[in-house]
Protein backbone atom coordinates (compact mmCIF):
# COMPACT_ATOMS: atom_id res chain seq x y z
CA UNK A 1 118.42 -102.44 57.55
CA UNK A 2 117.67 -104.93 60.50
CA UNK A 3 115.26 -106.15 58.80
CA UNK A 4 115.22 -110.09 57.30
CA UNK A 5 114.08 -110.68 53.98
CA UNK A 6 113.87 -113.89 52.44
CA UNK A 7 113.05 -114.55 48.56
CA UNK A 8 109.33 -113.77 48.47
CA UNK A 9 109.27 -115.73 45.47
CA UNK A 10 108.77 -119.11 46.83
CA UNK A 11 105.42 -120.38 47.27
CA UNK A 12 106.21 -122.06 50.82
CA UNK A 13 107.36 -118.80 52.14
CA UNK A 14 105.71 -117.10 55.17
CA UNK A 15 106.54 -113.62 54.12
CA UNK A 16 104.71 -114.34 50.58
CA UNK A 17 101.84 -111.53 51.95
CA UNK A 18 103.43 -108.51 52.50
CA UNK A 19 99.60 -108.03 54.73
CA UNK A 20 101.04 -109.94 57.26
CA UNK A 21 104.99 -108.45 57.41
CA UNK A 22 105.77 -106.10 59.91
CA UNK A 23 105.82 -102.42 58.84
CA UNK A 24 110.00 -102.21 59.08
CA UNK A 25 110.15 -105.46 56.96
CA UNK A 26 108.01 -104.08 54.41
CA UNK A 27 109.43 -101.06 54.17
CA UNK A 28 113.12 -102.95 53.61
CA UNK A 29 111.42 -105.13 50.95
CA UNK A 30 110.24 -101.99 49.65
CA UNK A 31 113.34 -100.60 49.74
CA UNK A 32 114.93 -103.69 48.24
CA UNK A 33 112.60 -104.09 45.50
CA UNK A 34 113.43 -100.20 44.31
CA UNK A 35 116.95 -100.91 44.27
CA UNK A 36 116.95 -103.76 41.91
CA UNK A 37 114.46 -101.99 39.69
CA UNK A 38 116.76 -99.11 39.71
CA UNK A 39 119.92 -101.73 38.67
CA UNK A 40 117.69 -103.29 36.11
CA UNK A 41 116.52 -100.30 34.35
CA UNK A 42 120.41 -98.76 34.51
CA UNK A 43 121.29 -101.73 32.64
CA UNK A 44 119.17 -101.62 30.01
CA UNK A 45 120.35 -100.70 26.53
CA UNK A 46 118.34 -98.33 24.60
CA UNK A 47 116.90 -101.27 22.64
CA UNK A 48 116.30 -103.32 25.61
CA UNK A 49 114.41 -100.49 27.31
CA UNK A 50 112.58 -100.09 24.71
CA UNK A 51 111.73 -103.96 24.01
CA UNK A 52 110.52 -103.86 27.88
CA UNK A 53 108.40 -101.05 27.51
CA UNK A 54 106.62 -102.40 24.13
CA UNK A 55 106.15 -105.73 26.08
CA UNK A 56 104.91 -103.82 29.55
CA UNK A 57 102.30 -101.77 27.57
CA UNK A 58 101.17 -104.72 25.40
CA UNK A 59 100.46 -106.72 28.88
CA UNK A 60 98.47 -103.88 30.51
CA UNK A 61 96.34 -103.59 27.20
CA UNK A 62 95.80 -107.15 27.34
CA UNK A 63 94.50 -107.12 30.92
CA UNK A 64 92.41 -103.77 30.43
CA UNK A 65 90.46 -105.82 27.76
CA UNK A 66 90.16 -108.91 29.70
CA UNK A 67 88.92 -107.78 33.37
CA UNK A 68 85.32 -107.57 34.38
CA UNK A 69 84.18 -103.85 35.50
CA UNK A 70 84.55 -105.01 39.08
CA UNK A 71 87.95 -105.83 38.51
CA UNK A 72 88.21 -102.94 36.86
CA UNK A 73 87.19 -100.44 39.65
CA UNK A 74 89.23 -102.63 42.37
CA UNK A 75 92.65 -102.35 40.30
CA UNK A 76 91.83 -98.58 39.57
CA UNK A 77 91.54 -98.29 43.36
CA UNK A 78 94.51 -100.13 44.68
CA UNK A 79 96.38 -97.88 42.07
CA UNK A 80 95.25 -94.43 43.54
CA UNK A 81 95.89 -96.20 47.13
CA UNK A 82 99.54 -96.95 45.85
CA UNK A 83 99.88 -93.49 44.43
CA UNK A 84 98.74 -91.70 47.56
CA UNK A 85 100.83 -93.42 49.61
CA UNK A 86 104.01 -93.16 47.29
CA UNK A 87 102.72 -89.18 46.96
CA UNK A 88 102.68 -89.00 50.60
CA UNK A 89 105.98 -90.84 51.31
CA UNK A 90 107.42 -88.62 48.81
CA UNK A 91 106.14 -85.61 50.56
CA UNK A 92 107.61 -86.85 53.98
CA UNK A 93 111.00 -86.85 52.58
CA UNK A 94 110.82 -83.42 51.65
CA UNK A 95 109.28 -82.03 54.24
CA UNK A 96 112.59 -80.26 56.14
CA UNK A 97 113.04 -78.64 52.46
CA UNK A 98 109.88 -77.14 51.89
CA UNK A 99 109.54 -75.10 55.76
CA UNK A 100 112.10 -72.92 54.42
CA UNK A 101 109.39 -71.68 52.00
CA UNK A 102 108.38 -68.28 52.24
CA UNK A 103 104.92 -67.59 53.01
CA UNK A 104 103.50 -66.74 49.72
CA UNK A 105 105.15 -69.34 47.84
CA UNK A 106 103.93 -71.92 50.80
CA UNK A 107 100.26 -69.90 50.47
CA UNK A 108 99.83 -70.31 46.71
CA UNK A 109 101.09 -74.03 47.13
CA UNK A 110 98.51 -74.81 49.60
CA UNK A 111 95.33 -72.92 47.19
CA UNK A 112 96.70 -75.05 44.35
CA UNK A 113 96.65 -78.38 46.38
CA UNK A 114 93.27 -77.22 47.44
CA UNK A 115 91.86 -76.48 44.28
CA UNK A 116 93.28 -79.81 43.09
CA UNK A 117 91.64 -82.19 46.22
CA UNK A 118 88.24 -80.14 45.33
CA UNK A 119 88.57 -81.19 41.56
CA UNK A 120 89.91 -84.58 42.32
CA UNK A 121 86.96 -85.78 45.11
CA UNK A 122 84.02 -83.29 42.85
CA UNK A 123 83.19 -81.66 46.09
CA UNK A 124 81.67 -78.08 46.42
CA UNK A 125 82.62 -77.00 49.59
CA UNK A 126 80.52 -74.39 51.27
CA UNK A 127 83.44 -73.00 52.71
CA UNK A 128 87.52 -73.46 51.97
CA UNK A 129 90.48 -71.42 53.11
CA UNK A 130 94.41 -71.54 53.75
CA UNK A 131 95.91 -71.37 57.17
CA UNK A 132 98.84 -69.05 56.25
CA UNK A 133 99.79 -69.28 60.31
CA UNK A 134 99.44 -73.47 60.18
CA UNK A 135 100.21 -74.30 56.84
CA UNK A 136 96.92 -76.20 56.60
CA UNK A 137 94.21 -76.38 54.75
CA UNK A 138 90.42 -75.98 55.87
CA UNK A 139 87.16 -77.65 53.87
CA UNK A 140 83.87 -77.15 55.76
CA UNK A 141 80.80 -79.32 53.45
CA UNK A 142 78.34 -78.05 55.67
């Protein structure tokens, strides 16, 4: 990684917002940040895990309760934002895998995914099909 990362931690640190990094820095801090998540969980005894856990789920009750409905619907989403994102990054790692499909199994994939956007955004589209020849996915709302 070429990129520099300094401890993030400190308040007097110009790389504190992560808005105003570069994309390759961010994605190294990313990176970074993964990796000692992975090391700290590895490390974790059974009983430590589970102490973290307990202590994780207690602080995310305790902020459900205490945040306005504003706050609310802003954390909710920044969540789906991060999960896209982390959905779609996933997806572009496995993309040389999955064209090796056969066309069925890529077919049925793509109905599924389309079925799932439709529930997900409660559209009714007027019209929806599979590209079997694109691998793509059509909506027309009218």
């Amino acid at each position: 990684m070429a990129a520099n990362i300094n401890n993030t931690k400190s308040a007097s640190s110009p790389l504190l917002r992560r808005s105003v990094m570069t994309e390759e820095c961010r994605n190294a801090l990313r990176a970074r940040d993964r990796l000692l998540y992975r090391q700290r969980r590895n490390n974790f005894s059974e009983q430590q895990l589970h102490t973290f856990r307990e202590r994780q789920r207690q602080q995310r009750n305790n902020k459900r309760q205490n945040i306005s409905a504003d706050q609310r619907a802003h954390h909710l989403a920044s969540r789906r934002l991060l999960y896209q994102n982390h959905h779609r990054q996933n997806l572009i790692e496995q993309a040389p895998s999955s064209q090796n499909l056969p066309d069925t199994v890529m077919v049925t994939h793509l109905q599924q995914h389309l079925q799932s956007e439709v529930e997900r955004f409660q559209i009714r589209p007027l019209t929806a099909s599979v590209n079997t020849n694109m691998n793509s996915i059509s909506i027309d709302l009218g």
